[in-house]
C-alpha atoms as a PDB file:
ATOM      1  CA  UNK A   1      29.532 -59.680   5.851  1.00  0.00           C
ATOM      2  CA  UNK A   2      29.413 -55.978   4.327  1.00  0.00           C
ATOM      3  CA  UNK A   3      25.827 -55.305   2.378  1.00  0.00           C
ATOM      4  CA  UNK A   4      25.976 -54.203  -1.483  1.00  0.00           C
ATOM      5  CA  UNK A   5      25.528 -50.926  -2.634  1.00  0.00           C
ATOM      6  CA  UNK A   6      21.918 -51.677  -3.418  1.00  0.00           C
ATOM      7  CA  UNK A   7      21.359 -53.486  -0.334  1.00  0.00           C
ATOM      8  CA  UNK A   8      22.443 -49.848   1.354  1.00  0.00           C
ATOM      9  CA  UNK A   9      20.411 -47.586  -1.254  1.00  0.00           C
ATOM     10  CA  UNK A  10      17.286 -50.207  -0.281  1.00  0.00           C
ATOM     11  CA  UNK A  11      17.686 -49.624   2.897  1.00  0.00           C
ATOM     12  CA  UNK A  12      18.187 -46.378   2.930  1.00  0.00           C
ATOM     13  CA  UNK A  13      15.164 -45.687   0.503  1.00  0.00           C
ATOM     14  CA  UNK A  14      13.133 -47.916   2.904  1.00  0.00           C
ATOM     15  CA  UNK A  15      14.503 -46.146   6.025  1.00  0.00           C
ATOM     16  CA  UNK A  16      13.395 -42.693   4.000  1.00  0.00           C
ATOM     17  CA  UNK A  17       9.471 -44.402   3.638  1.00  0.00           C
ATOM     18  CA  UNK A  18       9.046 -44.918   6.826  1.00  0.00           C
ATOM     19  CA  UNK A  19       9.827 -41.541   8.119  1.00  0.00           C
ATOM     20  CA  UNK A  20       8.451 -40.449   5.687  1.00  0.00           C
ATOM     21  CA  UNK A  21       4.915 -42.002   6.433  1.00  0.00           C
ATOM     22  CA  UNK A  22       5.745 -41.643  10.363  1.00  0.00           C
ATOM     23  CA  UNK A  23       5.473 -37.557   9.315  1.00  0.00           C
ATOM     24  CA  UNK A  24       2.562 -38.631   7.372  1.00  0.00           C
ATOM     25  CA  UNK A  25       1.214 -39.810  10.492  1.00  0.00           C
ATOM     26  CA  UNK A  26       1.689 -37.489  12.662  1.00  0.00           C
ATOM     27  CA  UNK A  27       0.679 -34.724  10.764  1.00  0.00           C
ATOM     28  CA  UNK A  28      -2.697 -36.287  10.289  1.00  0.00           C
ATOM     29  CA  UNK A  29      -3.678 -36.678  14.164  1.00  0.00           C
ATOM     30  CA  UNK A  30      -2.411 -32.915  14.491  1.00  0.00           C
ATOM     31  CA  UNK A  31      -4.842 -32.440  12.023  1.00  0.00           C
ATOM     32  CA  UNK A  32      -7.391 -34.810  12.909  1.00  0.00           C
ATOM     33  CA  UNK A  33      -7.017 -33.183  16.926  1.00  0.00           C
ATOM     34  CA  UNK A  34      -7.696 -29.845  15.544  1.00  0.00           C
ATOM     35  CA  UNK A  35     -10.574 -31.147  14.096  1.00  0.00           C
ATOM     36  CA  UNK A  36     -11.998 -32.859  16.513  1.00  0.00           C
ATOM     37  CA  UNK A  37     -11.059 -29.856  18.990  1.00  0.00           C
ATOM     38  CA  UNK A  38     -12.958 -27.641  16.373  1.00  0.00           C
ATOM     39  CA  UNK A  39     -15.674 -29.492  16.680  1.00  0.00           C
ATOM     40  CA  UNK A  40     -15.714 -30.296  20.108  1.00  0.00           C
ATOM     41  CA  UNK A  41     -15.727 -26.306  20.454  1.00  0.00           C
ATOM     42  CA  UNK A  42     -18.730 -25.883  18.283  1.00  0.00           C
ATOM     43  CA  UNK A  43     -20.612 -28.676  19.633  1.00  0.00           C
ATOM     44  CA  UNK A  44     -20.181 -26.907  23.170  1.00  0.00           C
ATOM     45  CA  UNK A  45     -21.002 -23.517  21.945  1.00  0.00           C
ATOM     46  CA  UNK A  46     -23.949 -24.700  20.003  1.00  0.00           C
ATOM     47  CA  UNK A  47     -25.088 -26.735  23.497  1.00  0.00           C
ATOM     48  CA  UNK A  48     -24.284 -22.782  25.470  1.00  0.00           C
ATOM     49  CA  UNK A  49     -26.826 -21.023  22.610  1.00  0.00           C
ATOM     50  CA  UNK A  50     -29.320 -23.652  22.627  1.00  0.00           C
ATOM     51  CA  UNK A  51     -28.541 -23.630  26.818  1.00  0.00           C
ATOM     52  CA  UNK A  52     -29.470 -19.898  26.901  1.00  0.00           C
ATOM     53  CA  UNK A  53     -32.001 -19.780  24.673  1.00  0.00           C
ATOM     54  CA  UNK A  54     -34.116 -22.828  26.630  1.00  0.00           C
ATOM     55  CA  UNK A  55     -33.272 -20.349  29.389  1.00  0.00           C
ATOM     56  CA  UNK A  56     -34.567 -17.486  28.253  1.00  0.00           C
ATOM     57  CA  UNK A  57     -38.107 -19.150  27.112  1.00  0.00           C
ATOM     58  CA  UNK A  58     -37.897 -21.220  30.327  1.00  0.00           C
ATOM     59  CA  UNK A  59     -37.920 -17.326  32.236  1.00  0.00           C
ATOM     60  CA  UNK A  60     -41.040 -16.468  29.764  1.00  0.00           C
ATOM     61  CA  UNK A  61     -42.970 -19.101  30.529  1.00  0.00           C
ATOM     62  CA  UNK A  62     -42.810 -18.551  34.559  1.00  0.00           C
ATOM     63  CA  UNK A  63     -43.539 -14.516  33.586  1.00  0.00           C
ATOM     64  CA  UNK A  64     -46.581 -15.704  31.339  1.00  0.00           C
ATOM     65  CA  UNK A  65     -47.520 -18.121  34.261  1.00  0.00           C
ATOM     66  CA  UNK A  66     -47.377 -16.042  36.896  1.00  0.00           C
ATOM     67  CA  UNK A  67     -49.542 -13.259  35.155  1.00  0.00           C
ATOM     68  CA  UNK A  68     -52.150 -15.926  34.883  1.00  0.00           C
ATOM     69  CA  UNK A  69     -51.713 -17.017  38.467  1.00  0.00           C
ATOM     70  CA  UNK A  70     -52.027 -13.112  39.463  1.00  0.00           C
ATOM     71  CA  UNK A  71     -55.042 -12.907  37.030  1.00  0.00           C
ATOM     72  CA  UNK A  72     -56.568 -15.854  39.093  1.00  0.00           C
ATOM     73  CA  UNK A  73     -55.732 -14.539  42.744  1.00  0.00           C
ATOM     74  CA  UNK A  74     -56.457 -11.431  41.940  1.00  0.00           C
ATOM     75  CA  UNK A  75     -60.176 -12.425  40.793  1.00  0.00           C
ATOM     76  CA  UNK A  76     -61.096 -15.925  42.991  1.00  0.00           C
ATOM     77  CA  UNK A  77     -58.910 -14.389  45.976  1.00  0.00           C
ATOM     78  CA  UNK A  78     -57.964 -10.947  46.613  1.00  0.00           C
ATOM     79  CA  UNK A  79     -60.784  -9.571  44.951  1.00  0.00           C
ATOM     80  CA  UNK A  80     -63.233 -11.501  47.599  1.00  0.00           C
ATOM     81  CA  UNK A  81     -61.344 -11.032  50.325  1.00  0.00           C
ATOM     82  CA  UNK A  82     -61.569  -6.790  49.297  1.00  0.00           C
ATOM     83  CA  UNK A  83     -65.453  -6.806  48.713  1.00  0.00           C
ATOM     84  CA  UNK A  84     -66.180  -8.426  51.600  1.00  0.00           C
ATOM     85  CA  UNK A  85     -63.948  -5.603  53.415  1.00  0.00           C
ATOM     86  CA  UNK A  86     -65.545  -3.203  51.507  1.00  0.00           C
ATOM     87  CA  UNK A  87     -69.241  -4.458  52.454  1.00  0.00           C
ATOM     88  CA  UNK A  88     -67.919  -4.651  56.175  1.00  0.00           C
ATOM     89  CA  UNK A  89     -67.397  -0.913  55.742  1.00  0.00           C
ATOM     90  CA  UNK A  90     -69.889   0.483  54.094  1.00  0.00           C
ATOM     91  CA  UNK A  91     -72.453  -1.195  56.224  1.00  0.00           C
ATOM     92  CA  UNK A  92     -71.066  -0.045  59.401  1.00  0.00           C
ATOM     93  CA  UNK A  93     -73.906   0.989  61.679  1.00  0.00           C
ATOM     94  CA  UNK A  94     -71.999   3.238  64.518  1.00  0.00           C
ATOM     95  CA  UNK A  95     -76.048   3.758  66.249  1.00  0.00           C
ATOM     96  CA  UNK A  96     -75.249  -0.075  67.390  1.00  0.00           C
ATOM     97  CA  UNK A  97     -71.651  -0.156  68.917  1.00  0.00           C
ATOM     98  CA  UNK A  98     -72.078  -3.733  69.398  1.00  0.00           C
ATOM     99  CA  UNK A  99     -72.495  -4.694  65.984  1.00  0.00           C
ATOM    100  CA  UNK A 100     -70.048  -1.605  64.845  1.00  0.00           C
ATOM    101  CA  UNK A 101     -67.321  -3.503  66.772  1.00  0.00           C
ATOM    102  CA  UNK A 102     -68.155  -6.787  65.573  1.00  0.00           C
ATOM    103  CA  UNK A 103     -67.727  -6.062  62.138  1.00  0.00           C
ATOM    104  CA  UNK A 104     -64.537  -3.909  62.734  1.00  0.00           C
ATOM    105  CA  UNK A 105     -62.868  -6.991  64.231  1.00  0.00           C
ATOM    106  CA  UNK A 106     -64.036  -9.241  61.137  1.00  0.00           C
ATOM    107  CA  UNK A 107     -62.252  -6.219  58.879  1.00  0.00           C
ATOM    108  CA  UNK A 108     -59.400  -6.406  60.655  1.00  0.00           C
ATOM    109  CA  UNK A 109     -59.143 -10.127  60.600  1.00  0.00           C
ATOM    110  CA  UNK A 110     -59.934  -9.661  56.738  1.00  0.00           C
ATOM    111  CA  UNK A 111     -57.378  -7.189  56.140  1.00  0.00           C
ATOM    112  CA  UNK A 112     -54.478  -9.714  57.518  1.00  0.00           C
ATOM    113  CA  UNK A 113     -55.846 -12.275  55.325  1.00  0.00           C
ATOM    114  CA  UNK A 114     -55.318 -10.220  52.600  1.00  0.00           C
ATOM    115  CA  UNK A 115     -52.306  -8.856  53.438  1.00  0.00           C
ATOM    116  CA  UNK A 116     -50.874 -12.105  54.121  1.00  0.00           C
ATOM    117  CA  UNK A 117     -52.075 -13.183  50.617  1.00  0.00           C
ATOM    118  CA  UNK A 118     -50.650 -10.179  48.887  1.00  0.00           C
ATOM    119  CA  UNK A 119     -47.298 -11.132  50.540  1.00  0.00           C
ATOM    120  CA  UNK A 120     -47.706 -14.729  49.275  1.00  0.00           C
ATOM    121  CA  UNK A 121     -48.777 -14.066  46.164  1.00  0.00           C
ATOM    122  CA  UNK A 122     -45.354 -11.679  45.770  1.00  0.00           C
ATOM    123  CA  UNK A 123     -43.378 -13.958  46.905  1.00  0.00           C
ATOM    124  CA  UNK A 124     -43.889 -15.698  43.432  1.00  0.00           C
ATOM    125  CA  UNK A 125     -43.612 -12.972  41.066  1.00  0.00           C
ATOM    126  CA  UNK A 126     -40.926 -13.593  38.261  1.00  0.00           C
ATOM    127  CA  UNK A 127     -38.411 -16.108  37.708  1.00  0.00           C
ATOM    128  CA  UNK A 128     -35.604 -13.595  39.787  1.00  0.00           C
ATOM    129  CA  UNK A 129     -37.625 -14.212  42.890  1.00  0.00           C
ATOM    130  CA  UNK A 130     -36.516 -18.418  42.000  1.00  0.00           C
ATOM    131  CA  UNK A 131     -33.340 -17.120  42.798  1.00  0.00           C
ATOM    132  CA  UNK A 132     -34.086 -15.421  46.272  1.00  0.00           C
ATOM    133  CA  UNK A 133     -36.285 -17.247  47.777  1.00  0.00           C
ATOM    134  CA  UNK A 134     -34.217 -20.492  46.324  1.00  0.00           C
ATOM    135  CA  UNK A 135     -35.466 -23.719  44.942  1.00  0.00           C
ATOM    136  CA  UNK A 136     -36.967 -25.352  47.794  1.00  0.00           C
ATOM    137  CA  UNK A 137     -39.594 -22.805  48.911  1.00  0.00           C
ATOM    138  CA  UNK A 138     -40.792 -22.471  45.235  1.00  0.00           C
ATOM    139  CA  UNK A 139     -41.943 -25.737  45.470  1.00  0.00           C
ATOM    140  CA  UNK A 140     -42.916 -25.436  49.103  1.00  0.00           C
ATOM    141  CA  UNK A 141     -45.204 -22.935  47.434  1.00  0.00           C
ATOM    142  CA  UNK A 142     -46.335 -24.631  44.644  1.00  0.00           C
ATOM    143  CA  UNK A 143     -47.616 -27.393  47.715  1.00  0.00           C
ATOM    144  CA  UNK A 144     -49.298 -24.322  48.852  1.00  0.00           C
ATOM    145  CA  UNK A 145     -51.427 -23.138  45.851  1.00  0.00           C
ATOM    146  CA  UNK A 146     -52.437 -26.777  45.001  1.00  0.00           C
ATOM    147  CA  UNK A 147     -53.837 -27.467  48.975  1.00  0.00           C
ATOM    148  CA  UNK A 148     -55.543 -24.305  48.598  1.00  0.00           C
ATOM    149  CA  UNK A 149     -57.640 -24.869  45.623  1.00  0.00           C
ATOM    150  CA  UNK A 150     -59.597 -27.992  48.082  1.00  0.00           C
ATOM    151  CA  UNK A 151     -59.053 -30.498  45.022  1.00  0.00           C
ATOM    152  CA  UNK A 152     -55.818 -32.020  45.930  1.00  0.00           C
ATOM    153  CA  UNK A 153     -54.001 -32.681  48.846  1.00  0.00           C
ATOM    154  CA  UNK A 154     -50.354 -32.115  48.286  1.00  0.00           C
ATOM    155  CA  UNK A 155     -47.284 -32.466  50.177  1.00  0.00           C
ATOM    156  CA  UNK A 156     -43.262 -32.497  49.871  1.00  0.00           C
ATOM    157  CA  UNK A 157     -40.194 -33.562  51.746  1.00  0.00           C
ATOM    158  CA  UNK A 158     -37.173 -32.359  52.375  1.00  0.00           C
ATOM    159  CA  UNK A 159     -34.681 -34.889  53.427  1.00  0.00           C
ATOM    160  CA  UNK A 160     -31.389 -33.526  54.544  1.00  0.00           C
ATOM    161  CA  UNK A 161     -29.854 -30.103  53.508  1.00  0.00           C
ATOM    162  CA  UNK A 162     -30.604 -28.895  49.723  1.00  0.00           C
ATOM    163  CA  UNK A 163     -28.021 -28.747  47.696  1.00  0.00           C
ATOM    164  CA  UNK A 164     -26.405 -25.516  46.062  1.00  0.00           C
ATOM    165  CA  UNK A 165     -27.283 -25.664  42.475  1.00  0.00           C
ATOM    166  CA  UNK A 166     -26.615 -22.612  40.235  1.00  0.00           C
ATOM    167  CA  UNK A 167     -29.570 -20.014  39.415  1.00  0.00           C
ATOM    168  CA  UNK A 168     -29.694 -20.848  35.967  1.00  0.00           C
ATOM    169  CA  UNK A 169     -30.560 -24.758  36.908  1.00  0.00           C
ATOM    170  CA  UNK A 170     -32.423 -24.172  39.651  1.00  0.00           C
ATOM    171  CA  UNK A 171     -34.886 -22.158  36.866  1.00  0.00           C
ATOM    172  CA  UNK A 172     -35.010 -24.688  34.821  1.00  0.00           C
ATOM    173  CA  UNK A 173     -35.562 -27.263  37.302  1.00  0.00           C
ATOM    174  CA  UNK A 174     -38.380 -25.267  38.984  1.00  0.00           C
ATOM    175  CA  UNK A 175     -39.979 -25.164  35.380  1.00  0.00           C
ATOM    176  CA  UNK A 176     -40.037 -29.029  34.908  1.00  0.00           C
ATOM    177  CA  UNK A 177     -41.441 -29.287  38.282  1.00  0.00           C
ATOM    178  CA  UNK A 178     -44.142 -26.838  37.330  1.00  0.00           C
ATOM    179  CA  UNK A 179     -44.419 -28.876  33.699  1.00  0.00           C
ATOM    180  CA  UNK A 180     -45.020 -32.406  35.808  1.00  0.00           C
ATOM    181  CA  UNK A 181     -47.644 -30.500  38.488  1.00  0.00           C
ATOM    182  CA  UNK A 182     -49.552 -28.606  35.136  1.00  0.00           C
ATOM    183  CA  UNK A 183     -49.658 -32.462  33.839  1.00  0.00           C
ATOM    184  CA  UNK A 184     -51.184 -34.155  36.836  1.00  0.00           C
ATOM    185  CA  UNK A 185     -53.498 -31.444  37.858  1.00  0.00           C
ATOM    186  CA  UNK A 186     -54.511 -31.394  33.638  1.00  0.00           C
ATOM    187  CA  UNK A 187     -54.710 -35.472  32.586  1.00  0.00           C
ATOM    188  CA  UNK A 188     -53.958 -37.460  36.253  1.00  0.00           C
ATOM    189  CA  UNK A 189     -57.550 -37.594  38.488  1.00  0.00           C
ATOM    190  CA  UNK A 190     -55.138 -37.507  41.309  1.00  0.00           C
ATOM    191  CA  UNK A 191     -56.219 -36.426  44.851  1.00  0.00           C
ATOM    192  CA  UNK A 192     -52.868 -36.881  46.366  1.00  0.00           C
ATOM    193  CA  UNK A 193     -49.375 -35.691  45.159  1.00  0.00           C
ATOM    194  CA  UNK A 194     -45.984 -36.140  46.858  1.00  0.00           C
ATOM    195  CA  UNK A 195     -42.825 -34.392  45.959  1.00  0.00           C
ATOM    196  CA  UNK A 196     -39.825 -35.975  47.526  1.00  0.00           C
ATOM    197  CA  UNK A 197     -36.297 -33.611  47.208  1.00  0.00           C
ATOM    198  CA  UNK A 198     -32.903 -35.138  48.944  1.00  0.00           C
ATOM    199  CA  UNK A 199     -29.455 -36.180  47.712  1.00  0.00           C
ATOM    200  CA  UNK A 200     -27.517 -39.030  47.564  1.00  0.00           C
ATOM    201  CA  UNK A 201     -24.166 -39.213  46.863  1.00  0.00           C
ATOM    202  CA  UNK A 202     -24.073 -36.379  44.853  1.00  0.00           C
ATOM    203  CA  UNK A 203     -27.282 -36.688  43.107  1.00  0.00           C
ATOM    204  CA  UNK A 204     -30.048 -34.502  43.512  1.00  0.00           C
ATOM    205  CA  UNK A 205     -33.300 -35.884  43.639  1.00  0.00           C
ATOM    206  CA  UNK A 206     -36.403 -34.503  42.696  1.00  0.00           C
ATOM    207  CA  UNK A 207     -39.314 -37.381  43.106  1.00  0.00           C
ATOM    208  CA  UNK A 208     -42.909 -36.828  42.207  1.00  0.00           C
ATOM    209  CA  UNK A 209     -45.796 -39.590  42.915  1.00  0.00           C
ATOM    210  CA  UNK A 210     -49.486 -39.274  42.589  1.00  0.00           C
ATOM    211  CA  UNK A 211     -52.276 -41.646  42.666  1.00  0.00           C
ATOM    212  CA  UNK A 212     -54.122 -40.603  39.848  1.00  0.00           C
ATOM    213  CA  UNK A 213     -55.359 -42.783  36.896  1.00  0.00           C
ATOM    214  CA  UNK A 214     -51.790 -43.419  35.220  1.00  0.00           C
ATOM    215  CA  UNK A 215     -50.936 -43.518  31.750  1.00  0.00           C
ATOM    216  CA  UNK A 216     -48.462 -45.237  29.097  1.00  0.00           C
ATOM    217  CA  UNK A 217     -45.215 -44.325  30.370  1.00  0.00           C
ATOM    218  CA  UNK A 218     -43.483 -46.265  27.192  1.00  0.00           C
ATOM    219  CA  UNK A 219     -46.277 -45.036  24.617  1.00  0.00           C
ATOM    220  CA  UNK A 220     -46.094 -41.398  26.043  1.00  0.00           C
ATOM    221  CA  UNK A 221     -42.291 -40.933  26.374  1.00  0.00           C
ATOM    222  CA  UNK A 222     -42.591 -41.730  22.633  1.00  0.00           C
ATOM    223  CA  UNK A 223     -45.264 -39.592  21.591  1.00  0.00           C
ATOM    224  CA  UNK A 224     -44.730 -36.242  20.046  1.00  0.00           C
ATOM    225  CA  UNK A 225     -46.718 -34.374  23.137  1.00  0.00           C
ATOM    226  CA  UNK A 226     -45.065 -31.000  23.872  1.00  0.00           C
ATOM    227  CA  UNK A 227     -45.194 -31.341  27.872  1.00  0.00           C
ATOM    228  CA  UNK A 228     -42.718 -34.718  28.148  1.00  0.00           C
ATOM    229  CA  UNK A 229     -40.639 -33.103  24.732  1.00  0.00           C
ATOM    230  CA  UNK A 230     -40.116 -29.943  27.085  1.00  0.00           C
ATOM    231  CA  UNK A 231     -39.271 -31.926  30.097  1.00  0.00           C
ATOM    232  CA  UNK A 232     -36.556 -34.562  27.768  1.00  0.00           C
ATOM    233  CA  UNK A 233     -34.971 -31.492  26.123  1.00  0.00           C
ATOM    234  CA  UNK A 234     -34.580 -29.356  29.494  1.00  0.00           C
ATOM    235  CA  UNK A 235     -33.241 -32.787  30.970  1.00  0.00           C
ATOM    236  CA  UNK A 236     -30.189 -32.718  28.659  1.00  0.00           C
ATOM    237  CA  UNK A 237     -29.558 -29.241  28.784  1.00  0.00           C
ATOM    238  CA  UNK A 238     -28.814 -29.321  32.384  1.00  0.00           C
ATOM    239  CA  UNK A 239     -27.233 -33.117  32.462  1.00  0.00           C
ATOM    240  CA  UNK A 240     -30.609 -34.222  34.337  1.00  0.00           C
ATOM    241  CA  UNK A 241     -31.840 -37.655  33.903  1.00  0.00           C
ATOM    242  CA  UNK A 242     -35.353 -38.313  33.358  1.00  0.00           C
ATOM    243  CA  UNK A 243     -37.485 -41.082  34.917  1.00  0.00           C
ATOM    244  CA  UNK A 244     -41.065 -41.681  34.639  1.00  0.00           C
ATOM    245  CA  UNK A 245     -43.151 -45.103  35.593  1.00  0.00           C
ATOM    246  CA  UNK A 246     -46.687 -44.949  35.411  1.00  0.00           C
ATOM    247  CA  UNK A 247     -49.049 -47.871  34.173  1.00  0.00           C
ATOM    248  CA  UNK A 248     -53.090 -47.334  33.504  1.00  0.00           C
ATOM    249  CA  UNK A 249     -54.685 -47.359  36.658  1.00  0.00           C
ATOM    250  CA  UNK A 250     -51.338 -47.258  38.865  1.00  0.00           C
ATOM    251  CA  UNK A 251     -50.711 -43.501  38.976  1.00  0.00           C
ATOM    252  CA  UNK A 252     -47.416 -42.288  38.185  1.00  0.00           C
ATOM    253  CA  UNK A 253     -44.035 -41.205  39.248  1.00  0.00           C
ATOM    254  CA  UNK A 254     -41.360 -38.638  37.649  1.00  0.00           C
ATOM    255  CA  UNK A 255     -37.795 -38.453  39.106  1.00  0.00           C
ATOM    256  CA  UNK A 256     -35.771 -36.002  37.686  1.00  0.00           C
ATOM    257  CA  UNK A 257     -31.851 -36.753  39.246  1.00  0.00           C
ATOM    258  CA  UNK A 258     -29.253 -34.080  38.692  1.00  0.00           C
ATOM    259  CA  UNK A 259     -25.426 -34.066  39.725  1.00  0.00           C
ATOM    260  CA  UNK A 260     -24.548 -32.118  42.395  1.00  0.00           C
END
């Protein structure tokens, strides 16, 4: 059975719609992809500024922190261990050898002290020594300068090899590990701190625990406070999640776990 004329011109016409509205189509996911890619594009180079710029003040902070931890030695530490050398000789009494000698061996065992300090104490200058001397020994000497101020006793563990992670997050990481030790040794009461590092599968894990009085975890996480704001932020930026337990009375625990 042949069709009409008008059944042809309908179907035709129809034939015409659809192609037309197929075009319609698929010029409006090439437009809506090179939106979306537009945007994708700006999202990722607004993350890179906001990246560099937590960066940058993330550097400034260890420079101003280090100053003050130089300040300190320099006063409470070095400075001691110097007058004391400088009493040794100026009090030197060469009319009793005995003594002489005595005191000359007690300078010399002052002057390694201090020379070992000074080395320490270098070791830590700057956020480009983070990069030299690597993630795992900042921390290791972190452990250090807490044990030596007598009011905490602080340790860490290294199971299995540390991972290779990238200068730039191994900055930021050694920041928030300084941000969780400034908030223990500040609001905690703890006499005991443990920082755990390993990896598993693929995850690096960076564990703190203390025993000190404990907090809110919930109430705190949603406070406006600018130490857990800095840690949350600095989280995302490096695709870190952040964990923190704690409960009044129970101490606390931060795990910060980053893909590796």
């Amino acid at each position: 059975m042949f069709k009409t004329n008008q059944e042809v011109l309908i179907t035709i016409l129809l034939g015409s719609l659809l192609f037309l509205l197929l075009i319609v189509v698929i010029i409006l996911s090439v437009i809506r992809y090179h939106f979306n890619q537009k945007k994708f594009i700006k999202e990722k180079e607004e993350l890179q500024t906001m990246f560099n710029h937590e960066l940058l003040q993330t550097q400034i902070e260890i420079q101003e922190q280090t100053l003050q931890q130089v300040s300190r030695e320099l006063h409470d530490n070095l400075g001691q261990v110097a007058s004391l050398i400088k009493i040794n000789l100026s009090t030197l009494q060469f009319s009793n050898p005995e003594k002489a000698i005595e005191k000359i061996e007690d300078t010399k065992d002052l002057t390694r002290q201090l020379i070992a300090d000074i080395k320490s104490l270098s070791v830590s200058l700057g956020s480009d020594r983070i990069a030299q001397v690597g993630l795992v020994k900042a921390i290791e000497i972190e452990v250090e300068r807490l044990n030596k101020t007598g009011q905490f006793s602080a340790s860490y563990e290294l199971r299995g090899t540390a991972p290779v992670i990238d200068n730039d997050k191994s900055l930021i990481l050694y920041r928030m590990a300084q941000e969780v030790l400034n908030n223990i040794i500040k609001h905690s009461r703890a006499r005991h701190i443990n920082i755990l590092l390993h990896v598993n599968e693929n995850i690096f894990i960076l564990a703190f625990n203390d025993d000190g009085i404990g907090f809110n975890a919930e109430e705190k996480m949603n406070a406006s406070g600018a130490g857990l704001h800095n840690l949350k932020s600095r989280a995302v930026l490096i695709n870190a999640q952040l964990h923190i337990e704690s409960l009044p009375g129970n101490g606390s625990s931060v795990t910060i776990a980053l893909p590796v």
